[in-house]
Protein backbone atom coordinates (compact mmCIF):
# COMPACT_ATOMS: atom_id res chain seq x y z
CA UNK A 1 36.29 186.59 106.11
CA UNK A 2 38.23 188.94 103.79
CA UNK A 3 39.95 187.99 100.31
CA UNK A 4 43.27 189.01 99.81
CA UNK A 5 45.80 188.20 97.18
CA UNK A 6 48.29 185.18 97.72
CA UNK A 7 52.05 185.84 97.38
CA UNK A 8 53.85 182.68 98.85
CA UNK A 9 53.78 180.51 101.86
CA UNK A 10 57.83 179.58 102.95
CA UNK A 11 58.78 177.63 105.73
CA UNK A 12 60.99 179.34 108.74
CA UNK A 13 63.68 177.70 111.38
CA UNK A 14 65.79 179.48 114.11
CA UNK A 15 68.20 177.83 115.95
CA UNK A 16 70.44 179.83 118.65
CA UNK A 17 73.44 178.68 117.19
CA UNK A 18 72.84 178.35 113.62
CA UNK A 19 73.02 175.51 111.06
CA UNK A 20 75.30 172.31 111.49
CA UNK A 21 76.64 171.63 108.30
CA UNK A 22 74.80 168.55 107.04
CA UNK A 23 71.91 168.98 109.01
CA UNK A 24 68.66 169.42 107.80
CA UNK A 25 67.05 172.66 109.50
CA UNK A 26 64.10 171.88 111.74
CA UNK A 27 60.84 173.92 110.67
CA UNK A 28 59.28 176.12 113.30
CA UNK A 29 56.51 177.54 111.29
CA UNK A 30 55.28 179.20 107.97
CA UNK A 31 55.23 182.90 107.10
CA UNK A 32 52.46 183.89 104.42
CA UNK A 33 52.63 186.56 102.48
CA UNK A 34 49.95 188.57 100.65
CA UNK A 35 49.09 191.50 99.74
CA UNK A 36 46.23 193.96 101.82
CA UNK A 37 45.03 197.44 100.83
CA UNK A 38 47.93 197.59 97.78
CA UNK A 39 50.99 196.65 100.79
CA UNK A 40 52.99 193.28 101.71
CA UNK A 41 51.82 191.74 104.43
CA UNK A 42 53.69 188.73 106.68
CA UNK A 43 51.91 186.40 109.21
CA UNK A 44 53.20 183.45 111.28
CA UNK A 45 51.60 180.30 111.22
CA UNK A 46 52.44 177.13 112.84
CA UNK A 47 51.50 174.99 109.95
CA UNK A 48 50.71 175.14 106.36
CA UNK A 49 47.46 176.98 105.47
CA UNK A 50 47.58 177.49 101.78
CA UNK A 51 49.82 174.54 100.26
CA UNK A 52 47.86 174.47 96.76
CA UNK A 53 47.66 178.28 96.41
CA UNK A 54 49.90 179.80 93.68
CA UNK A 55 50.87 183.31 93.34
CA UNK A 56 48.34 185.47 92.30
CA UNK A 57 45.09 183.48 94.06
CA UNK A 58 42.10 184.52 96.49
CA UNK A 59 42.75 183.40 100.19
CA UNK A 60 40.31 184.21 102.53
CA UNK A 61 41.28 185.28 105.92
CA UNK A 62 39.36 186.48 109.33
CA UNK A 63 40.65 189.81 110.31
CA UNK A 64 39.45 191.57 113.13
CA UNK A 65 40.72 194.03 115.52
CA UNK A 66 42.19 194.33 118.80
CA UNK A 67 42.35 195.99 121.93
CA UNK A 68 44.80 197.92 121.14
CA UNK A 69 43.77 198.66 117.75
CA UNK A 70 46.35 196.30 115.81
CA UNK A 71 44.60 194.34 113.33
CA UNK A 72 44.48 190.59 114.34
CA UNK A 73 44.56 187.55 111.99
CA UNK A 74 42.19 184.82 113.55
CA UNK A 75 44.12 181.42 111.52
């Protein structure tokens, strides 16, 4: 597990055809943000991992890396 610095957890939708007006959009998943070696970094996640977390807090997360030599985020 690493620590990195907490930015913000927001929800994300997509819908082919946009937003009905008067609908509430339909959440898909969560992107994180936080920051890694001094840069911005965005993951997906299907459901809220840090809803307590403010900006500016320790989150731990298990980075490892793949095949290919991307960097993988085990959530």
């Amino acid at each position: 597990m690493t620590t990195f610095e907490f930015i913000q957890e927001e929800p994300y939708g997509a819908s082919r055809f946009g937003i009905i007006e008067g609908q509430e959009p339909t959440v898909e998943g969560y992107f994180i943000f936080f920051v890694r070696n001094g840069q911005f970094e965005r993951i997906k996640s299907p459901v809220p991992k840090f809803p307590n977390k403010e900006k500016g807090d320790e989150i731990q997360l298990a980075i490892r890396e793949g095949f290919w030599g991307y960097d993988l985020v085990d959530l």
